[in-house]
Structure formats: structure tokens, C-alpha cells
C-alpha atoms as a PDB file:
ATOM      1  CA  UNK A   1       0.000   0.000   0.000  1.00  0.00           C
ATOM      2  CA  UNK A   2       1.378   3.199  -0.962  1.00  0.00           C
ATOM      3  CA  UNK A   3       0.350   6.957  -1.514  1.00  0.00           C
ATOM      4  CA  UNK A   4      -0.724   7.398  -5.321  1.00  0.00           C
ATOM      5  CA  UNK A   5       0.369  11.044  -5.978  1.00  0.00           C
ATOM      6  CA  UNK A   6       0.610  14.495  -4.513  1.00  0.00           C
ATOM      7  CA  UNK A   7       3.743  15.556  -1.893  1.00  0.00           C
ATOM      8  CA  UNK A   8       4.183  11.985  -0.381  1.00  0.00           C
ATOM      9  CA  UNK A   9       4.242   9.911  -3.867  1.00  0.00           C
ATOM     10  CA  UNK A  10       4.943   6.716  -3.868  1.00  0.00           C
ATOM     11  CA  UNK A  11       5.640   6.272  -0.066  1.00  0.00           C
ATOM     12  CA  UNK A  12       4.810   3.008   1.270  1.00  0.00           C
ATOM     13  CA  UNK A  13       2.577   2.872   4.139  1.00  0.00           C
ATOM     14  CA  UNK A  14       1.978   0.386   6.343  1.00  0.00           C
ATOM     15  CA  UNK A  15      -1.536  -1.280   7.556  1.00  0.00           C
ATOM     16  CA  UNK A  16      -2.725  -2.994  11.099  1.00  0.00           C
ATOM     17  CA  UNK A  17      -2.369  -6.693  10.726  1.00  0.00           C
ATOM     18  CA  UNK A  18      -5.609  -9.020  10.876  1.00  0.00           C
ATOM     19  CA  UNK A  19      -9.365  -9.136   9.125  1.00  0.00           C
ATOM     20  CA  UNK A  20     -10.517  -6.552  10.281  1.00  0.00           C
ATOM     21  CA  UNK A  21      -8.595  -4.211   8.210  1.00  0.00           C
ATOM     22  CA  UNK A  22      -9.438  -4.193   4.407  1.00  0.00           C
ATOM     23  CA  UNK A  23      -7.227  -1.195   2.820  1.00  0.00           C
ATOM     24  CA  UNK A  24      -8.740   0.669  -0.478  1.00  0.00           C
ATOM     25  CA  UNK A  25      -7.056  -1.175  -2.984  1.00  0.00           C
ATOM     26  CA  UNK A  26      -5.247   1.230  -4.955  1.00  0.00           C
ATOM     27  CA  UNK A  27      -6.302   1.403  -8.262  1.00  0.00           C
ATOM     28  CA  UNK A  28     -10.293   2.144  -6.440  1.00  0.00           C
ATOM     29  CA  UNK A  29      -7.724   4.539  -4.364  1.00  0.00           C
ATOM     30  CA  UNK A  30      -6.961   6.378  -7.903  1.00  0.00           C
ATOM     31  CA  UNK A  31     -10.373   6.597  -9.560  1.00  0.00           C
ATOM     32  CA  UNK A  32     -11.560   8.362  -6.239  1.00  0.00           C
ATOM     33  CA  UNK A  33      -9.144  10.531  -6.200  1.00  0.00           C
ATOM     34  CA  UNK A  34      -9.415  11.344  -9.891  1.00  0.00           C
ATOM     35  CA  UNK A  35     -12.758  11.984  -9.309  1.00  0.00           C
ATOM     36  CA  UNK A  36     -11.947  14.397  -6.545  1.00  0.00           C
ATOM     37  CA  UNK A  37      -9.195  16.247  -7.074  1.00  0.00           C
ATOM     38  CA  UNK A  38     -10.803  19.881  -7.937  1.00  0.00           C
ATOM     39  CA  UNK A  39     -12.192  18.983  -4.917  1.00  0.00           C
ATOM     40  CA  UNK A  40      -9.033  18.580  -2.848  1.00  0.00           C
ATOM     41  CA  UNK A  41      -7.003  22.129  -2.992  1.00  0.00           C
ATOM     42  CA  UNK A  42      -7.554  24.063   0.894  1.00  0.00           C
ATOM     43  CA  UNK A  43      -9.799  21.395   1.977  1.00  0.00           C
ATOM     44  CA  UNK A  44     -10.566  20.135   5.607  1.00  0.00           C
ATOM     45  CA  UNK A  45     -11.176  16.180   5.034  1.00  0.00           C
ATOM     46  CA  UNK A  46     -12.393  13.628   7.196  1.00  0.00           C
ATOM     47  CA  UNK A  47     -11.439  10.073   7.038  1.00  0.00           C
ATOM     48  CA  UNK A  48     -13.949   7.743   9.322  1.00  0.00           C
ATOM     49  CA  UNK A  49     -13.343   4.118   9.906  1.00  0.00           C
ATOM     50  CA  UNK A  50      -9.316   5.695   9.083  1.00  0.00           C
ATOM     51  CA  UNK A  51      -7.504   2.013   9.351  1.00  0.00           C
ATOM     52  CA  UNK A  52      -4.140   2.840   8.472  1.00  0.00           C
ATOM     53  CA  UNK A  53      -5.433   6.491   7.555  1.00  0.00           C
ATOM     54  CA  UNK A  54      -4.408   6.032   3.394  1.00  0.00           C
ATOM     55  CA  UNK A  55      -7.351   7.869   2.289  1.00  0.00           C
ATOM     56  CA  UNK A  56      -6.783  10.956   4.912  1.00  0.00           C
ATOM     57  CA  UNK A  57      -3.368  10.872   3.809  1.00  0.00           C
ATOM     58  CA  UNK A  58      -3.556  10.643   0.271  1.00  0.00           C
ATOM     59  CA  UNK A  59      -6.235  13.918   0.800  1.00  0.00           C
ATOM     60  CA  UNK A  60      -3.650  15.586   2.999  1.00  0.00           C
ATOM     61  CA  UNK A  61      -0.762  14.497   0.237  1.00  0.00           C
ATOM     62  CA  UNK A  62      -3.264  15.772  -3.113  1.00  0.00           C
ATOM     63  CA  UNK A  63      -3.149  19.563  -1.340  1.00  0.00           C
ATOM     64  CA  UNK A  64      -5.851  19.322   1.281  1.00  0.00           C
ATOM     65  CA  UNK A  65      -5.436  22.121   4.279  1.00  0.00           C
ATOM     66  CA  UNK A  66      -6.174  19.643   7.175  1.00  0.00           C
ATOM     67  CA  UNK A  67      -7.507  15.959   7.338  1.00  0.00           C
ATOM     68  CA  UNK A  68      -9.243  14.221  10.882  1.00  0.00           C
ATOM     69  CA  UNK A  69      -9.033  10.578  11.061  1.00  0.00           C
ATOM     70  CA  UNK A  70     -11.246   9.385  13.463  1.00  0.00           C
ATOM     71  CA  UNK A  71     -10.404   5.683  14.765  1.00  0.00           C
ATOM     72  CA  UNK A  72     -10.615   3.228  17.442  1.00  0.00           C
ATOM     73  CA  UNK A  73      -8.329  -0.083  17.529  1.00  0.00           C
ATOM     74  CA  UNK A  74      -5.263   0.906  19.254  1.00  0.00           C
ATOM     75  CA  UNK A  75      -3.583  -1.213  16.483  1.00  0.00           C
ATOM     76  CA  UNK A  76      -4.523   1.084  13.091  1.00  0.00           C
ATOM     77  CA  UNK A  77      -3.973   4.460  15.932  1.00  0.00           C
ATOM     78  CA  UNK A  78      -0.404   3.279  16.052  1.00  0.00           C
ATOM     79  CA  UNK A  79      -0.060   2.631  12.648  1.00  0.00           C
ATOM     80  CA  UNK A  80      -2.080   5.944  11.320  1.00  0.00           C
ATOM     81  CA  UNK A  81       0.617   7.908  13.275  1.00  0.00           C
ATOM     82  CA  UNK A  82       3.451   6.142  11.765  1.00  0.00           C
ATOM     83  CA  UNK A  83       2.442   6.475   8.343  1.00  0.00           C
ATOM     84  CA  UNK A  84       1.767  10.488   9.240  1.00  0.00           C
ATOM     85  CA  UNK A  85       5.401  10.665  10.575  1.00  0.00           C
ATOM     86  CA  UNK A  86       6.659   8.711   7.746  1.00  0.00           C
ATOM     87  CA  UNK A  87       4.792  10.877   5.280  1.00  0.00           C
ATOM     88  CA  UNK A  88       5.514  14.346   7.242  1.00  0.00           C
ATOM     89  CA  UNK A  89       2.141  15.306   7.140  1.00  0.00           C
ATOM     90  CA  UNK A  90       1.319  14.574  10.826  1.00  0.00           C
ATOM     91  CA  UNK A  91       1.129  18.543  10.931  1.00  0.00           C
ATOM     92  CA  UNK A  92      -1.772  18.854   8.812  1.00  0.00           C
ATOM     93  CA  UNK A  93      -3.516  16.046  10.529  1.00  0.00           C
ATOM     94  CA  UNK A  94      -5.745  15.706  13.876  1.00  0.00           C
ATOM     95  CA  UNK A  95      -6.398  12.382  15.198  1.00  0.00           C
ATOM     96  CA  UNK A  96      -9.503  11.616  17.250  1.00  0.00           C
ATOM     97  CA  UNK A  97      -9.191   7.901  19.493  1.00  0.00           C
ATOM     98  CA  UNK A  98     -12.804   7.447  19.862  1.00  0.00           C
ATOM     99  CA  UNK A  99     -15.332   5.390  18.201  1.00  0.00           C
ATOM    100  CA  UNK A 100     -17.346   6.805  15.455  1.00  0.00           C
ATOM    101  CA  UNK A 101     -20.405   7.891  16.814  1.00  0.00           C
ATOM    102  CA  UNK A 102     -18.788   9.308  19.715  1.00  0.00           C
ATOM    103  CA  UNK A 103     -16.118  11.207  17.431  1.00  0.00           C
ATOM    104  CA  UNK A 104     -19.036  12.449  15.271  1.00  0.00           C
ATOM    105  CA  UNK A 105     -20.995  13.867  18.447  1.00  0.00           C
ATOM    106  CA  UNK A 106     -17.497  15.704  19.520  1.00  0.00           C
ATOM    107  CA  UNK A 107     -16.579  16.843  16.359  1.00  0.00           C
ATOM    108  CA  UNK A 108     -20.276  18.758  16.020  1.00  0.00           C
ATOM    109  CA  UNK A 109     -19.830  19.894  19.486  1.00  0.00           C
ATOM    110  CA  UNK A 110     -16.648  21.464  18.108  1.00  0.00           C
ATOM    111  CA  UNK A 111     -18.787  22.901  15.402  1.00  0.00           C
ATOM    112  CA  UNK A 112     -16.376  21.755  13.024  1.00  0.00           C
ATOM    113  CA  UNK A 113     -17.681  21.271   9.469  1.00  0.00           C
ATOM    114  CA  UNK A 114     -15.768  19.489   7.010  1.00  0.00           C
ATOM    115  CA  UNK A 115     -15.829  19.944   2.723  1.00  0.00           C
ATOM    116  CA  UNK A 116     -15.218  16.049   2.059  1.00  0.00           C
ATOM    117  CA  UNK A 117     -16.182  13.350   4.346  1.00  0.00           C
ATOM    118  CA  UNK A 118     -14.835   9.937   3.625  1.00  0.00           C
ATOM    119  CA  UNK A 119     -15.786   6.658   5.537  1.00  0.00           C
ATOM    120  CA  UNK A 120     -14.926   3.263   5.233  1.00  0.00           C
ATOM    121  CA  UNK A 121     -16.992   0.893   7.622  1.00  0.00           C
ATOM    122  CA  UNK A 122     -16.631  -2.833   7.757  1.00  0.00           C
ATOM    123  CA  UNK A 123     -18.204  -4.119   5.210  1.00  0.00           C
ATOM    124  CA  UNK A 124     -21.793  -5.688   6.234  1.00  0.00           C
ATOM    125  CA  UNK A 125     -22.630  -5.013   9.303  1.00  0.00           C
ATOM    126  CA  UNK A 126     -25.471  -1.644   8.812  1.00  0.00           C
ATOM    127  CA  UNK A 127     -22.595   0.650   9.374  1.00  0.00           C
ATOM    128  CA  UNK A 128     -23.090   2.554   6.441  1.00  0.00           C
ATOM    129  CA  UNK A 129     -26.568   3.457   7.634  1.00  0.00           C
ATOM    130  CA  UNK A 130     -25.485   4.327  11.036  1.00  0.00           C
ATOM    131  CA  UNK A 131     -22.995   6.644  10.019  1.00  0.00           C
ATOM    132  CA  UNK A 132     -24.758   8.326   7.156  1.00  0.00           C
ATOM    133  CA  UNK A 133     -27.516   9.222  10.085  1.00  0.00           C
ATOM    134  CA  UNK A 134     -25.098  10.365  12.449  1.00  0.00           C
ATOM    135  CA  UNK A 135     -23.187  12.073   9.572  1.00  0.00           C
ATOM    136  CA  UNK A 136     -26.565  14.173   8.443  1.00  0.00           C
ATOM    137  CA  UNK A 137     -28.320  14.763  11.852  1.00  0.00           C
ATOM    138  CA  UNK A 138     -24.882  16.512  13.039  1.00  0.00           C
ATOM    139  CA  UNK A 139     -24.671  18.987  10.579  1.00  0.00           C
ATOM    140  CA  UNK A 140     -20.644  18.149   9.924  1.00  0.00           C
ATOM    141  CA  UNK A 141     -21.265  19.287   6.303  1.00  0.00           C
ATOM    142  CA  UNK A 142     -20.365  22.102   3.750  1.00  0.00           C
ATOM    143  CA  UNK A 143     -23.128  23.394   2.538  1.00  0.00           C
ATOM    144  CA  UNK A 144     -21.311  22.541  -1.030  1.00  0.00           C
ATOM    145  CA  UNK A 145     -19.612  19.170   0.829  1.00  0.00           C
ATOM    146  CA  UNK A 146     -19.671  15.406  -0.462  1.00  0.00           C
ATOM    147  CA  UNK A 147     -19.830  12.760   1.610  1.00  0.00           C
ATOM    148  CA  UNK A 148     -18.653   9.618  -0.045  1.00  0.00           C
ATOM    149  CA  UNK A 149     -19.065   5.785   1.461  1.00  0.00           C
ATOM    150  CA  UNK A 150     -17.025   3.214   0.158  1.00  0.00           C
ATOM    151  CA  UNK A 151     -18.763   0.003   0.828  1.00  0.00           C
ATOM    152  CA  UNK A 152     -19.822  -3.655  -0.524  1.00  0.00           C
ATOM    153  CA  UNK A 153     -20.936  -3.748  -4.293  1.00  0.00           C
ATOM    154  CA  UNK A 154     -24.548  -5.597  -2.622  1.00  0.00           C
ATOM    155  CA  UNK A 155     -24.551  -2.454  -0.018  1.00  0.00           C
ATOM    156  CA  UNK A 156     -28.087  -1.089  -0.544  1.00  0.00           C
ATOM    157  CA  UNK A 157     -28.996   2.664   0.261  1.00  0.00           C
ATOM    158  CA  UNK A 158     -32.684   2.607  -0.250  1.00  0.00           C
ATOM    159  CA  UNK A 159     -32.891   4.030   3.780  1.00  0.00           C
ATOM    160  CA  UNK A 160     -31.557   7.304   1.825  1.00  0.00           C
ATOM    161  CA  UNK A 161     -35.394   8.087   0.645  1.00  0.00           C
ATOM    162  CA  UNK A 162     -35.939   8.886   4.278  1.00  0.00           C
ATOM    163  CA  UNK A 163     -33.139  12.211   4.208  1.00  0.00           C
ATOM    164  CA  UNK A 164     -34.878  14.451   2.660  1.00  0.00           C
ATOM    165  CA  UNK A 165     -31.710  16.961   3.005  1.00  0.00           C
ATOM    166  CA  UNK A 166     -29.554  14.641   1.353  1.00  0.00           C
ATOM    167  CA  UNK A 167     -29.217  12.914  -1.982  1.00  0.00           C
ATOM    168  CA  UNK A 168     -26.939  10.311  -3.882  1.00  0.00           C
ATOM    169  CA  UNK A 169     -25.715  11.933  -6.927  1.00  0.00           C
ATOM    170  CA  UNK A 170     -22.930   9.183  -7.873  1.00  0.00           C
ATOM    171  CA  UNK A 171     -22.227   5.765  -7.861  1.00  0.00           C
ATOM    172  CA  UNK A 172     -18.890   4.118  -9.159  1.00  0.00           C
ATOM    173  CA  UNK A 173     -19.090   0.212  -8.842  1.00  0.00           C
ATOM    174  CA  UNK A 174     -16.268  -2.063  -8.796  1.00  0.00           C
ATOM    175  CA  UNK A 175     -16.274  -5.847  -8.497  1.00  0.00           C
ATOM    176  CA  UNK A 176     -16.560  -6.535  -4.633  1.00  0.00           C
ATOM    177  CA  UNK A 177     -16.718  -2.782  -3.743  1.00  0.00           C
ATOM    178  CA  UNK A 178     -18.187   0.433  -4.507  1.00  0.00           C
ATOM    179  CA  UNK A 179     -18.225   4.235  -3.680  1.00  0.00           C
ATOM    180  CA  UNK A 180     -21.610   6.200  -3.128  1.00  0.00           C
ATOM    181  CA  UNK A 181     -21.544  10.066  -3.682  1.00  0.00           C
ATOM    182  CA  UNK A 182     -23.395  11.879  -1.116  1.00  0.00           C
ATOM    183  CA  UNK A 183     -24.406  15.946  -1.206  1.00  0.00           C
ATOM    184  CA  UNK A 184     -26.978  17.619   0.104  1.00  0.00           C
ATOM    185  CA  UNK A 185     -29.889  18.709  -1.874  1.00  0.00           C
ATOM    186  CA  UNK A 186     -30.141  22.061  -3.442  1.00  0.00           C
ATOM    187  CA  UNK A 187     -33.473  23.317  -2.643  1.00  0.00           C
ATOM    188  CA  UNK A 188     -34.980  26.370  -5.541  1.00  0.00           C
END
């Protein structure tokens, strides 16, 4: 695993051991970052479910002004530092040890508000759900933000019908995996 372009090309990073970690392989790394990178100059990111924190850093690496990574397993914490360190962009970066929901709830007390938020739950287990409620009854959003969830291919969203503030504008399907494209809905 490796950073794909910007200021820390081609570094290697490294991931927590086990099955419970299942890194953004990195050509699906690419396309999304492709697909973001007007996106990406003087942003404030933030990388949910951050593993080894790739995605934050590959945000923080493309130009973006500041990048959270919210995580709990003391195993990816250690190695999200490393790869930070290894990468010098640990200046750029804030870390929050907490599980999701509870990072959510103190990054809205915060009032922080983010341009692109990122998440990357364990596949199959109503995370993506969970989140995405959290994520839009917290206000964490740009007005002009994405939210994108990368998730199973068979991952449905039809519980999105019920956020009437939010809608899916994208969809980019891979074999096993696929990223959903989140904004909020322009009301005339």
C-alpha cells in the first residue's frame, strides 16, 4: 500500500495486521481521487473508519489544508501515526481515538464542518446506515460538501429516501466494492 500522488508519492505505508482491516485497494484509491481532485485544494477532510489512515493521507498528500481521522483499535492508531510521521504530514492532521459515533458527536460539538467526508466501515454489518444518520443529523457538512461511502458492491442505500436533506448523486461500482456520492440537496 502506498500513496498514489501528490507531496508523499509513492511512499509506502503500512496497515494494522488481521481481518478486520481491508485497505482501499489502490487502483479504487486512484479513480476516487481522480474523481476528486478539484475537490481537494484548501480542503478540511475527514477520514472515518481511518484504518491505516491512506485515504486521509492521500487527501492531505493531493493539497488538502487539514484531514481528521477518526479511529478506534489501538492497532490502526499506532499505525495511522506512523504512516503520518513517515509521510511528514502529521502537521496537517488531527487524530480523534474514539469510536465513530462518539467522534461524530465531539466533532459537532466542536462545530467543526468538514468539505469532504470519507468513511470506510466494515463491510456488512449496517454501518453505512449508522454513520450516514449520524453524519446528516450533526450537521458536519459544507453546505457545497460530499460525503462519499465506500462500501460492498450488494450495499443497498434505499434508507436514503428517508433524508430528505440529502441525496446520492454518484455511484462508481467495482467488483466486490463500490463508492456512493453523497451531497446535500439544493433546494430552488
Amino acid at each position: 500500500m502506498r500513496v498514489i500522488g501528490g507531496t508523499a508519492r509513492s511512499l509506502i505505508l503500512v496497515a494494522p495486521e488481521g481481518q478486520g482491516v481491508r485497505p482501499t485497494l489502490d487502483r479504487n484509491k486512484e479513480t476516487l481521487f481522480n474523481m476528486l481532485q478539484q475537490r481537494l485544494p484548501s480542503c478540511i477532510f475527514l477520514d472515518i473508519f481511518s484504518g491505516s489512515g491512506a485515504i486521509g493521507i492521500e487527501a492531505l498528500s493531493r493539497g488538502a489544508n487539514k484531514a481528521y481521522f477518526v479511529e478506534s483499535s489501538q492497532d490502526a492508531l499506532k499505525c495511522i501515526e506512523q504512516n503520518l510521521k513517515h509521510t511528514k504530514l502529521i502537521d496537517y492532521a488531527h487524530i480523534v481515538k474514539l469510536d465513530y459515533l462518539q467522534a461524530l458527536r465531539v466533532l459537532r460539538e466542536r462545530e467543526l464542518r468538514f468539505d469532504v467526508i470519507f468513511f470506510d466501515p466494515p463491510f456488512n454489518k449496517g454501518f453505512e446506515e449508522k454513520t450516514l444518520r449520524e453524519l446528516c443529523s450533526n450537521n458536519l457538512l459544507q453546505e457545497d460538501g460530499l460525503i462519499i461511502c465506500e462500501c460492498s458492491s450488494n450495499t443497498s442505500f434505499e434508507f436514503m429516501e428517508e433524508f430528505e436533506d440529502f441525496v446520492i448523486y454518484k455511484e462508481k461500482v467495482f467488483k466486490t466494492s463500490k463508492f456512493i456520492f453523497i451531497k446535500k440537496r439544493i433546494i430552488t
